[in-house]
PDB file of N, CA and C in Angstrom:
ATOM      1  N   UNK A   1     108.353-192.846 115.214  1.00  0.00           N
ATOM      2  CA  UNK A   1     107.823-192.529 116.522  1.00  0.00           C
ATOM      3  C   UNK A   1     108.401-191.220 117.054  1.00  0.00           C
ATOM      4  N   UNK A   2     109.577-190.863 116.772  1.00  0.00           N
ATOM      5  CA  UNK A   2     110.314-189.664 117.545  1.00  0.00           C
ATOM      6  C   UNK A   2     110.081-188.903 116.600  1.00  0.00           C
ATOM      7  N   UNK A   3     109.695-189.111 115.432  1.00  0.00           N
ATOM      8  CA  UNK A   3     109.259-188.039 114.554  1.00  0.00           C
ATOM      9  C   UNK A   3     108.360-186.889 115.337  1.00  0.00           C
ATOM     10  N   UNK A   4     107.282-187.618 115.366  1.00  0.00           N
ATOM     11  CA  UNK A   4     106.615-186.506 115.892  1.00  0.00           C
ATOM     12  C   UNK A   4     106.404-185.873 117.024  1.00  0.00           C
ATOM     13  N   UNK A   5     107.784-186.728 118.134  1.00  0.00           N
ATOM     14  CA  UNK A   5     107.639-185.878 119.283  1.00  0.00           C
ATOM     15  C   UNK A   5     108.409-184.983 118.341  1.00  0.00           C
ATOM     16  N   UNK A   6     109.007-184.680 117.620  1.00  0.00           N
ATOM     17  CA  UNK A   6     110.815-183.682 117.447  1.00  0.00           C
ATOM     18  C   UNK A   6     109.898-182.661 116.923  1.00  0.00           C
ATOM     19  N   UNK A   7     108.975-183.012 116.105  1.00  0.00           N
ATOM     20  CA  UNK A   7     107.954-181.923 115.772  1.00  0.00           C
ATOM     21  C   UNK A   7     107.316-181.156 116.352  1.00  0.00           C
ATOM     22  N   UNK A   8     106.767-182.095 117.540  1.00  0.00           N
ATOM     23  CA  UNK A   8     105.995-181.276 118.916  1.00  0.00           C
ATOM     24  C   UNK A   8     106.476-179.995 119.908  1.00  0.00           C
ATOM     25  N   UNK A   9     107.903-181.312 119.923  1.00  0.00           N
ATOM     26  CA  UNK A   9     109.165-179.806 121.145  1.00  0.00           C
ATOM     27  C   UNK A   9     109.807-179.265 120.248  1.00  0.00           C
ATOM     28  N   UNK A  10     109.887-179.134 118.848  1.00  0.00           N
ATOM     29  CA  UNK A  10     109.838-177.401 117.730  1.00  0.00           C
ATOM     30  C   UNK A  10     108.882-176.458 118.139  1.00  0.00           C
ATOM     31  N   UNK A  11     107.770-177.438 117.799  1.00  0.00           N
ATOM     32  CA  UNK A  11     106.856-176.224 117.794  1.00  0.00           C
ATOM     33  C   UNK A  11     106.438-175.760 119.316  1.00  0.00           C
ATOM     34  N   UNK A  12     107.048-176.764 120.604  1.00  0.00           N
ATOM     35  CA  UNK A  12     106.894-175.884 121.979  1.00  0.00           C
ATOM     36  C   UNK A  12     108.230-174.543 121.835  1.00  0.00           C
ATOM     37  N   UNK A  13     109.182-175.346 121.466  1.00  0.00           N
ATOM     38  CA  UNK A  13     110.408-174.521 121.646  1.00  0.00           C
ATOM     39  C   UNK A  13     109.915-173.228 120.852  1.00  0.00           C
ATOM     40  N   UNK A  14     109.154-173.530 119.327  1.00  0.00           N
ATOM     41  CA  UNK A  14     109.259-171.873 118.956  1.00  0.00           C
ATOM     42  C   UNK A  14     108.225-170.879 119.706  1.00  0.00           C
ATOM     43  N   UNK A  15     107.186-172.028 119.994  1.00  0.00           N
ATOM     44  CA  UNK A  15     106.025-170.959 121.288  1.00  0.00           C
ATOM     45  C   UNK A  15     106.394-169.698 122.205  1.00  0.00           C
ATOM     46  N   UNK A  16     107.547-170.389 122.624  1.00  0.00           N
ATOM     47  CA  UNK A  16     108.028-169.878 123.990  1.00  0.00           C
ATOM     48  C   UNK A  16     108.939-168.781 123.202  1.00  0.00           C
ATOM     49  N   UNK A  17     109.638-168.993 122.423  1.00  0.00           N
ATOM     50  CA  UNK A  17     110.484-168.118 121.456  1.00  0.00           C
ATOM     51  C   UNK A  17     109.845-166.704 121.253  1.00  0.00           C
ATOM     52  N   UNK A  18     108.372-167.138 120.581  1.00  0.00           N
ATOM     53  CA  UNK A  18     107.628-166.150 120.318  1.00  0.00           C
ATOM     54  C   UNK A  18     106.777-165.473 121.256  1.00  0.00           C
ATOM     55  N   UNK A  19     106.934-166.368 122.096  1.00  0.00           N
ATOM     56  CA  UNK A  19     105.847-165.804 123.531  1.00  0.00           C
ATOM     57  C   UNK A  19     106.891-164.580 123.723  1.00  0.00           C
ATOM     58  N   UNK A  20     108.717-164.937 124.067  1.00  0.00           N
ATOM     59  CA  UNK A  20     109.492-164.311 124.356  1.00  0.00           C
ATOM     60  C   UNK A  20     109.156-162.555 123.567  1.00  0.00           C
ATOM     61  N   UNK A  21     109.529-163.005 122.399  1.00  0.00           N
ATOM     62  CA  UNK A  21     109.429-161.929 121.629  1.00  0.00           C
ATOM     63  C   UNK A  21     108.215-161.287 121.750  1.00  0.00           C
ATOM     64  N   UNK A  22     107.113-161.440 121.912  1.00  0.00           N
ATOM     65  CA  UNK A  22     106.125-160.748 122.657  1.00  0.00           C
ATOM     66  C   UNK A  22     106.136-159.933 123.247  1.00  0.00           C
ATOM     67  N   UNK A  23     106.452-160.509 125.083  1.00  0.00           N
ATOM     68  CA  UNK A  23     106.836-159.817 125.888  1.00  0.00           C
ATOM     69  C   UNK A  23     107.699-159.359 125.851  1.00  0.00           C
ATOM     70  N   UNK A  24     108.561-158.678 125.141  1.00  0.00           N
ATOM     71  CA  UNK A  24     109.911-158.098 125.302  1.00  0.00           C
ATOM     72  C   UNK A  24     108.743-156.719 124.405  1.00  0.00           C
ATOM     73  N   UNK A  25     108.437-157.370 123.171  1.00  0.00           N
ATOM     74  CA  UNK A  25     107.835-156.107 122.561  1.00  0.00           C
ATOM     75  C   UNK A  25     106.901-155.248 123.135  1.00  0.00           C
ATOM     76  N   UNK A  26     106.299-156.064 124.203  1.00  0.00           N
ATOM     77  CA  UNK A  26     105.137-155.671 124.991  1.00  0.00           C
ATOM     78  C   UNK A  26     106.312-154.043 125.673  1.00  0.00           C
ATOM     79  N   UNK A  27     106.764-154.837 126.618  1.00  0.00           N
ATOM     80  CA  UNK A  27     107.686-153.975 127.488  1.00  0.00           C
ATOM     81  C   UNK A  27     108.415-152.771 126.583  1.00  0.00           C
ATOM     82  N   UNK A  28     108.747-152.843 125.122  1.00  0.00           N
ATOM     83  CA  UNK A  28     109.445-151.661 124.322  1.00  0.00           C
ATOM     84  C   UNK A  28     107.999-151.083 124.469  1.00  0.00           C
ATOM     85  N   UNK A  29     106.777-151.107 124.008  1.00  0.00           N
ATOM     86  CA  UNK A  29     105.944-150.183 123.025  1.00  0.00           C
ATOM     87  C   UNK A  29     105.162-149.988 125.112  1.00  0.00           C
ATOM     88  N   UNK A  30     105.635-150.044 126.009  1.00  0.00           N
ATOM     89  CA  UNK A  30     104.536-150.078 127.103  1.00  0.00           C
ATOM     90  C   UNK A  30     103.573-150.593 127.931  1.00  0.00           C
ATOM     91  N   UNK A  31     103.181-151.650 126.936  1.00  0.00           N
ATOM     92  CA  UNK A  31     101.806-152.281 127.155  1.00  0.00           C
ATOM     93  C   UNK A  31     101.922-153.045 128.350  1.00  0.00           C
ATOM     94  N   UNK A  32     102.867-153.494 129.136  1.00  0.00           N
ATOM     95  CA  UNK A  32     103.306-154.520 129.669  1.00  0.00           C
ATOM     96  C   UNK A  32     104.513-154.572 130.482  1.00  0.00           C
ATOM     97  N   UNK A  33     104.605-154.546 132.023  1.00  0.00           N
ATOM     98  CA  UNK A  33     105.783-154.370 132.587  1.00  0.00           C
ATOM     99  C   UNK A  33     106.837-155.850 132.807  1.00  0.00           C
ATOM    100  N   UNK A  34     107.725-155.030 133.246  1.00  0.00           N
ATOM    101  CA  UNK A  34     108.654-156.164 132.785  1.00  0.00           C
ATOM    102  C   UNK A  34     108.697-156.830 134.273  1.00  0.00           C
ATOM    103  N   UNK A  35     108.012-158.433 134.481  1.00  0.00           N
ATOM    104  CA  UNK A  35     107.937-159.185 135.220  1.00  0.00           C
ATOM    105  C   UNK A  35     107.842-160.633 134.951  1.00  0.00           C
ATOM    106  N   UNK A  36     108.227-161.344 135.567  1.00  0.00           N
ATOM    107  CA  UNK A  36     108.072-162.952 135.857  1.00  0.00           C
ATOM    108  C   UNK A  36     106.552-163.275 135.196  1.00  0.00           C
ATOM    109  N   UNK A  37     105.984-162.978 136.080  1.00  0.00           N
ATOM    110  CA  UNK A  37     104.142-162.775 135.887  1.00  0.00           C
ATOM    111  C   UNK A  37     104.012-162.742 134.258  1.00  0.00           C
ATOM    112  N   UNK A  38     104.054-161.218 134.129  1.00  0.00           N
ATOM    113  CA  UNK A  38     104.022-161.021 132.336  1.00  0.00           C
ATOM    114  C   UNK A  38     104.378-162.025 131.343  1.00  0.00           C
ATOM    115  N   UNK A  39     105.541-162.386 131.642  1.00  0.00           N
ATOM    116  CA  UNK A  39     106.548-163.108 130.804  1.00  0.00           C
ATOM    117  C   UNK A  39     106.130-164.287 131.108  1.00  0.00           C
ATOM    118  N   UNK A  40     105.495-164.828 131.937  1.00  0.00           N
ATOM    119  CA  UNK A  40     105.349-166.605 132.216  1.00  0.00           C
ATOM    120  C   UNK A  40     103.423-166.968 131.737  1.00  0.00           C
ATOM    121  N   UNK A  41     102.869-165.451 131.655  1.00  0.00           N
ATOM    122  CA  UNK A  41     101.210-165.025 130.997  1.00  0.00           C
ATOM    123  C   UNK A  41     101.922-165.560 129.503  1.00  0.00           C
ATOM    124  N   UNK A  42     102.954-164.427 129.102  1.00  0.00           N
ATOM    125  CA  UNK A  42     102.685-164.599 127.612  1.00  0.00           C
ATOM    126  C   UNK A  42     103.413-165.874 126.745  1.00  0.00           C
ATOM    127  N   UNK A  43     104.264-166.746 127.440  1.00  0.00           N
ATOM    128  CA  UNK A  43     104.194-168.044 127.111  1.00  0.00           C
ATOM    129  C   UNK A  43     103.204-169.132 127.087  1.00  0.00           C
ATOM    130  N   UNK A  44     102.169-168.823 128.101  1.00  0.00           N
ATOM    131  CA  UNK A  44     101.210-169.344 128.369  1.00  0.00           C
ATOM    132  C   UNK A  44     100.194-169.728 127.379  1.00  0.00           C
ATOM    133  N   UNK A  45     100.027-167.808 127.178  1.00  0.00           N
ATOM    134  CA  UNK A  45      99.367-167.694 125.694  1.00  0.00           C
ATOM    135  C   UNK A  45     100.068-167.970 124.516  1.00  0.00           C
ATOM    136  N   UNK A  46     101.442-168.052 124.346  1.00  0.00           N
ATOM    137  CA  UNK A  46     102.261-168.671 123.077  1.00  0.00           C
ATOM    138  C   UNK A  46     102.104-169.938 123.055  1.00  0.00           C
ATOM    139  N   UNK A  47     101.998-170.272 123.902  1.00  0.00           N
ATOM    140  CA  UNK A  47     101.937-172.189 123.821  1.00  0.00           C
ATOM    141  C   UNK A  47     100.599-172.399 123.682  1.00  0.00           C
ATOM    142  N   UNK A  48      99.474-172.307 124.607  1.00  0.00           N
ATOM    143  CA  UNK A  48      98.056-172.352 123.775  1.00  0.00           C
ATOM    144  C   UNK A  48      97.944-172.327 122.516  1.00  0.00           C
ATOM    145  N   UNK A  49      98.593-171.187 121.765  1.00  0.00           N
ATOM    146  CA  UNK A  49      97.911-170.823 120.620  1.00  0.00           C
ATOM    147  C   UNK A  49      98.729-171.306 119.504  1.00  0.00           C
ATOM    148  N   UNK A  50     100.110-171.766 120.020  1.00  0.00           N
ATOM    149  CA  UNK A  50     100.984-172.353 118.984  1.00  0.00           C
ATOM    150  C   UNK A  50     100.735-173.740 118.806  1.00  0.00           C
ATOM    151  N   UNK A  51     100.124-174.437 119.994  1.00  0.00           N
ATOM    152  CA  UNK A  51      99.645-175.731 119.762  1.00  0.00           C
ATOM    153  C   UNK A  51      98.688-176.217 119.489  1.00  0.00           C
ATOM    154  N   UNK A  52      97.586-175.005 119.672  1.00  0.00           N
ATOM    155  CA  UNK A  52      96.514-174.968 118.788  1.00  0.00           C
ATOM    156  C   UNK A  52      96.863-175.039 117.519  1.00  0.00           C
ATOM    157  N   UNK A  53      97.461-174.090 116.246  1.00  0.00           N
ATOM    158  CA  UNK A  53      98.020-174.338 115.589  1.00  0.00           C
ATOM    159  C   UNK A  53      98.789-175.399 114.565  1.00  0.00           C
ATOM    160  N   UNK A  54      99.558-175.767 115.349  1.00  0.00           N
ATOM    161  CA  UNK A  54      99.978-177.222 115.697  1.00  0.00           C
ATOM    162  C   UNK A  54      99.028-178.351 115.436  1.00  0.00           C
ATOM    163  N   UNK A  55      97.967-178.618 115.668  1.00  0.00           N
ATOM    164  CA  UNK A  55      97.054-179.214 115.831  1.00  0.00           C
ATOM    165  C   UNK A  55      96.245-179.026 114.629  1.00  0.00           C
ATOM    166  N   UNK A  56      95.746-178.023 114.248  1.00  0.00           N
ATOM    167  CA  UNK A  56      95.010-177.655 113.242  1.00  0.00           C
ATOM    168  C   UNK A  56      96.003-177.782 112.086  1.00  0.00           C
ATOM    169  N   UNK A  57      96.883-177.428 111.835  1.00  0.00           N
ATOM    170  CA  UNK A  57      97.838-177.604 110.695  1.00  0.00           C
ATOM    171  C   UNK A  57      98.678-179.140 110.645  1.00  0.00           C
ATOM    172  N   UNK A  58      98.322-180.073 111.801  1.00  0.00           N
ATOM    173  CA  UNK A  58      98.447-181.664 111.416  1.00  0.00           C
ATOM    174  C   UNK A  58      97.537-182.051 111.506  1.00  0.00           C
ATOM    175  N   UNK A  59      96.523-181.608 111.427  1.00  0.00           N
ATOM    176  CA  UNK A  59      95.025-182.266 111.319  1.00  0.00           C
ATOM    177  C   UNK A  59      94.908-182.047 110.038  1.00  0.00           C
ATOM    178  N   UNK A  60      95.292-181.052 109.191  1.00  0.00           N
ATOM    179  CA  UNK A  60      94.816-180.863 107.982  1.00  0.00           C
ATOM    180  C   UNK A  60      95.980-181.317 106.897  1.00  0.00           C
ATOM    181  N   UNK A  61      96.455-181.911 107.220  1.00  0.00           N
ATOM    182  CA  UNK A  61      97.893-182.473 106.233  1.00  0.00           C
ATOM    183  C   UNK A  61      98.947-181.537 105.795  1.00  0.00           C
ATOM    184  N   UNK A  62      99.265-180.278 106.757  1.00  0.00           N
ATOM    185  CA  UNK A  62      99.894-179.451 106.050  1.00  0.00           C
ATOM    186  C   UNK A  62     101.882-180.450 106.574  1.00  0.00           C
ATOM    187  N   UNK A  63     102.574-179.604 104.880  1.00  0.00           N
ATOM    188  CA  UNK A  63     104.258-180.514 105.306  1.00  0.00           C
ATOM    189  C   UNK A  63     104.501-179.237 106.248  1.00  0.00           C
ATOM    190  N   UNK A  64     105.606-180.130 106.846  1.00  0.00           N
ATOM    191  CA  UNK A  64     106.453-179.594 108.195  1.00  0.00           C
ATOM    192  C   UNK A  64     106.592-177.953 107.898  1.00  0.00           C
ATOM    193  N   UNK A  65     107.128-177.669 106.816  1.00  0.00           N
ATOM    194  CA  UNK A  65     107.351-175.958 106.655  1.00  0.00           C
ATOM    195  C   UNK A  65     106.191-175.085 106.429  1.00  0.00           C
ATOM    196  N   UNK A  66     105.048-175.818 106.259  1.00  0.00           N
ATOM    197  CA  UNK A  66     103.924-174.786 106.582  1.00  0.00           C
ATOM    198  C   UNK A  66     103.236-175.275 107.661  1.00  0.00           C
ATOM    199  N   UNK A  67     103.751-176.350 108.674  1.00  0.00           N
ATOM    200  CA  UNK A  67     103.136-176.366 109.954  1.00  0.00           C
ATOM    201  C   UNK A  67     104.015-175.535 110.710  1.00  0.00           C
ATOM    202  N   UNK A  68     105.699-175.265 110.452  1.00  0.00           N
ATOM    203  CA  UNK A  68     106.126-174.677 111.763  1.00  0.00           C
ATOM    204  C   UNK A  68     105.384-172.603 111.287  1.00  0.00           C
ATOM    205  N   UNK A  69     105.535-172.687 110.100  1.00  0.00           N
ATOM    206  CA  UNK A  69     104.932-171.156 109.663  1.00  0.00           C
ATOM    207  C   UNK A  69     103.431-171.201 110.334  1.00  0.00           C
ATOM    208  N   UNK A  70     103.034-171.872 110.872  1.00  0.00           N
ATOM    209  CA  UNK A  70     101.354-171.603 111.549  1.00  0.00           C
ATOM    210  C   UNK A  70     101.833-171.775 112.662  1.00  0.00           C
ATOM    211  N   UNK A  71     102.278-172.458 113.428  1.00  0.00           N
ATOM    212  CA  UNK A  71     102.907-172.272 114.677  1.00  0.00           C
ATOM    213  C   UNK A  71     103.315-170.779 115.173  1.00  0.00           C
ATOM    214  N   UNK A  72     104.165-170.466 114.246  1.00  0.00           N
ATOM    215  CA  UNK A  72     104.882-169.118 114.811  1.00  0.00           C
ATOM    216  C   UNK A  72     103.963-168.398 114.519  1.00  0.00           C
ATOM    217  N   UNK A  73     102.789-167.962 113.123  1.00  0.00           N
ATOM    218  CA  UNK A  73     102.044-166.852 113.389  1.00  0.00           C
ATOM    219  C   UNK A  73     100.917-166.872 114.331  1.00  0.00           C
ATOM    220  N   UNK A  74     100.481-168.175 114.807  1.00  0.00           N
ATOM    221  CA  UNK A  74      99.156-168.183 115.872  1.00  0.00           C
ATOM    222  C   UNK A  74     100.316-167.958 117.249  1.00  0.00           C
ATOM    223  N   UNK A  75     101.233-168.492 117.646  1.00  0.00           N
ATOM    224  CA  UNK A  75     101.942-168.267 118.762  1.00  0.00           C
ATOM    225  C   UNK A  75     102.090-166.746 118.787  1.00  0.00           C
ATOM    226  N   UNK A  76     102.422-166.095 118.097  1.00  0.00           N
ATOM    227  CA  UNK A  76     103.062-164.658 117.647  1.00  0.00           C
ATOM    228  C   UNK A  76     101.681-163.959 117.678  1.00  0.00           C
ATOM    229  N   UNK A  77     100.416-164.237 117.561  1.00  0.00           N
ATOM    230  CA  UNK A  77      99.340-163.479 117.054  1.00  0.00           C
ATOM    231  C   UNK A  77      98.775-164.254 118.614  1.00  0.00           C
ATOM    232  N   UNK A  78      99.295-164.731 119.929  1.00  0.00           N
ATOM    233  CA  UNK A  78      98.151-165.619 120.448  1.00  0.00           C
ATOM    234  C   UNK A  78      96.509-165.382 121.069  1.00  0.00           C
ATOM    235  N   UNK A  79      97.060-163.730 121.626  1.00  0.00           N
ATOM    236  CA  UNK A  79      95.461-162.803 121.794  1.00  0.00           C
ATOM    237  C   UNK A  79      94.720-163.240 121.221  1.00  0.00           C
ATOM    238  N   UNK A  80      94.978-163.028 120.072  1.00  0.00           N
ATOM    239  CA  UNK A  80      93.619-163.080 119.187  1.00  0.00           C
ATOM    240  C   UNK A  80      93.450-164.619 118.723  1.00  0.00           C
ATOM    241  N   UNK A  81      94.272-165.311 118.793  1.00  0.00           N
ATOM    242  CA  UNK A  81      93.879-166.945 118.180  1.00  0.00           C
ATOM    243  C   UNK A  81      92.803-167.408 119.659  1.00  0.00           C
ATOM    244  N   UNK A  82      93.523-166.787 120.522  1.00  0.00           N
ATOM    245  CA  UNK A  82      93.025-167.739 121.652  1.00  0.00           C
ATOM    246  C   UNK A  82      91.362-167.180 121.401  1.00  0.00           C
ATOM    247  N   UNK A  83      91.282-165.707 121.433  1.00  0.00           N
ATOM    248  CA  UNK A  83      89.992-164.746 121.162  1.00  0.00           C
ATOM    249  C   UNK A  83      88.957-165.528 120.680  1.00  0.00           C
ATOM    250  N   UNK A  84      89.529-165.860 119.341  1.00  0.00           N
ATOM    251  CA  UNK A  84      88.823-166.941 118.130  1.00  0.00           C
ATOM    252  C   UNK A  84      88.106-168.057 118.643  1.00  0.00           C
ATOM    253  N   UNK A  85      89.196-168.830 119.051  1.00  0.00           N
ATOM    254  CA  UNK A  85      88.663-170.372 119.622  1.00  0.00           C
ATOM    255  C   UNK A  85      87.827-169.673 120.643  1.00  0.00           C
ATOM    256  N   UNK A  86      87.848-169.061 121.436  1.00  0.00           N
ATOM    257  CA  UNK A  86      87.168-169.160 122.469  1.00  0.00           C
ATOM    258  C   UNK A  86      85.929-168.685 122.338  1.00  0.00           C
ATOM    259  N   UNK A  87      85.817-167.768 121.168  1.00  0.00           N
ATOM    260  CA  UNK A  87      84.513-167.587 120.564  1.00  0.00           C
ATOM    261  C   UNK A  87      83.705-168.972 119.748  1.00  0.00           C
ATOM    262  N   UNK A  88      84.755-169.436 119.101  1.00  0.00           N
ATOM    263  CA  UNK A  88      83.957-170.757 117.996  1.00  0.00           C
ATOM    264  C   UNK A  88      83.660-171.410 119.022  1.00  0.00           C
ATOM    265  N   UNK A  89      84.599-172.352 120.107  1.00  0.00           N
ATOM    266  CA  UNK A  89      83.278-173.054 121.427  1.00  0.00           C
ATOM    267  C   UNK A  89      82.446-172.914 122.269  1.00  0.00           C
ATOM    268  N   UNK A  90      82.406-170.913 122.004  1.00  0.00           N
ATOM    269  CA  UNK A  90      81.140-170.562 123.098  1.00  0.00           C
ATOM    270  C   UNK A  90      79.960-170.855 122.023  1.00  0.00           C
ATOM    271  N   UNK A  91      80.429-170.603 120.671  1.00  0.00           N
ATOM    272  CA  UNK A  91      78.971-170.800 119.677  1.00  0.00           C
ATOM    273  C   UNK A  91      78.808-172.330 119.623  1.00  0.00           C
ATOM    274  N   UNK A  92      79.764-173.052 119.696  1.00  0.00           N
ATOM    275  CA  UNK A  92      79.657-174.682 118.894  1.00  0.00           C
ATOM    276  C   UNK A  92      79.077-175.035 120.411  1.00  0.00           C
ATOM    277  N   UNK A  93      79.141-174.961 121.704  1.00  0.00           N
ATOM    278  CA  UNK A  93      78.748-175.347 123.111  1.00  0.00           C
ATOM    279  C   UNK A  93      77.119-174.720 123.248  1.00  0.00           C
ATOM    280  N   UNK A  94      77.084-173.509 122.854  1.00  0.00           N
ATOM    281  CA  UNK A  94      75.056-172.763 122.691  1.00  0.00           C
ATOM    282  C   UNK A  94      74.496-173.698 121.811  1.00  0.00           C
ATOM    283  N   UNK A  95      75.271-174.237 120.502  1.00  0.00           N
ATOM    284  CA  UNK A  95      74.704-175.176 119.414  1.00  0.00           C
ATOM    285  C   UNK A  95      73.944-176.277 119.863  1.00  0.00           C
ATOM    286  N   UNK A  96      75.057-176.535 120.710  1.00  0.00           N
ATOM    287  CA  UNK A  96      74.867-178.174 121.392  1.00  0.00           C
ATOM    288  C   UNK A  96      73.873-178.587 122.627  1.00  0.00           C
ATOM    289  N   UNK A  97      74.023-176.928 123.376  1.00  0.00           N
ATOM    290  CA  UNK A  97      73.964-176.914 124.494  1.00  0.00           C
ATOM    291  C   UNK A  97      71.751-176.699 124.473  1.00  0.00           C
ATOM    292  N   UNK A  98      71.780-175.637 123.404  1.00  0.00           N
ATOM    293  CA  UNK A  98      70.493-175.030 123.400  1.00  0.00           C
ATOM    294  C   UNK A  98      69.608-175.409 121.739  1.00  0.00           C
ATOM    295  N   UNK A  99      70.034-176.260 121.512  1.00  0.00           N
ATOM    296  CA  UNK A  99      69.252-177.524 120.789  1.00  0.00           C
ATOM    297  C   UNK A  99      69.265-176.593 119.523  1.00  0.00           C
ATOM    298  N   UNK A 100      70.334-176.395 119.100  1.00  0.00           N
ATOM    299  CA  UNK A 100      70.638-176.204 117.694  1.00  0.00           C
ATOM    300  C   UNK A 100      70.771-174.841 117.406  1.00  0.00           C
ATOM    301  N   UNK A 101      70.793-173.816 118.359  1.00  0.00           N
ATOM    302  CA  UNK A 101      70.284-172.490 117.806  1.00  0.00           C
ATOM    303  C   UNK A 101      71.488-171.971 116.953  1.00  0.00           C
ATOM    304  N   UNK A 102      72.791-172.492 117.190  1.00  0.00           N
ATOM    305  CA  UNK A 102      73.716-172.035 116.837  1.00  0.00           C
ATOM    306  C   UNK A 102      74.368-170.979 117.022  1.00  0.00           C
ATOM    307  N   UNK A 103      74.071-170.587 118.283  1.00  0.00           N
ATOM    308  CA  UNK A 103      75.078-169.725 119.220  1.00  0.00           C
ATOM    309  C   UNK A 103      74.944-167.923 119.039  1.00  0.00           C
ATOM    310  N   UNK A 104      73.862-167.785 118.755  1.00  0.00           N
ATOM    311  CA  UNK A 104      73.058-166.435 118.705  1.00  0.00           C
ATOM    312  C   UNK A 104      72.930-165.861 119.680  1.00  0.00           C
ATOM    313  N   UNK A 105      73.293-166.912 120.717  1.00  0.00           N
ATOM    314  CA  UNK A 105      73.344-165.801 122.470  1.00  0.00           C
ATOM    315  C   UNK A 105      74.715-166.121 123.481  1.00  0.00           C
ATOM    316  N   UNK A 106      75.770-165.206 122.505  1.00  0.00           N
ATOM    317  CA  UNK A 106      77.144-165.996 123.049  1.00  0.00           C
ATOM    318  C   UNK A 106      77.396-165.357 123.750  1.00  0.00           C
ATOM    319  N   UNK A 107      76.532-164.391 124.311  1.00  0.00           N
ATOM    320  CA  UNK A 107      77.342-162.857 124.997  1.00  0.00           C
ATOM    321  C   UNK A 107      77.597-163.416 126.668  1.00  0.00           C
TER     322      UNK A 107
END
């Protein structure tokens, strides 16, 4: 039973880790000033996308060392994971939504 919370608050704990490292990188290269705001955005998006992750890599039977390695690169990558999903349910929702077309008008 505590198994898989211990698994769960890893993979929150490394979210936030990597959210960290984010925003810190954000703030070296510019992109991003150094605030509360920023820094509490890009955990936001580390945890979304690391538990997305998370999810998809125990849904698919992966062992613990290639679930926490998908954790950290969708947490670490979360822009664009979140990008993704949010594209696959605007198409899988037009699918559903507009009787099969399969999401040809996602704009």
């Amino acid at each position: 039973m505590f198994a898989n919370y211990e698994n769960l608050i890893l993979a929150v704990l490394m979210s936030l880790l990597s959210g960290t490292g984010v925003f810190l990188h954000g703030i070296r290269e510019q992109r991003i000033s150094a605030s509360l705001l920023n820094l509490a955005t890009e955990w936001v998006i580390a945890l979304i996308a690391g538990l997305t992750g998370f999810y998809v890599a125990k849904s698919q039977g992966l062992e613990e060392s290639l679930l926490y390695i998908v954790v950290l690169v969708s947490s670490n990558n979360g822009r664009e994971i979140t990008s993704a999903v949010k594209t696959k349910l605007i198409s899988v929702l037009n699918g559903v939504i507009g009787g099969g077309k399969g999401g040809a008008n996602n704009g």
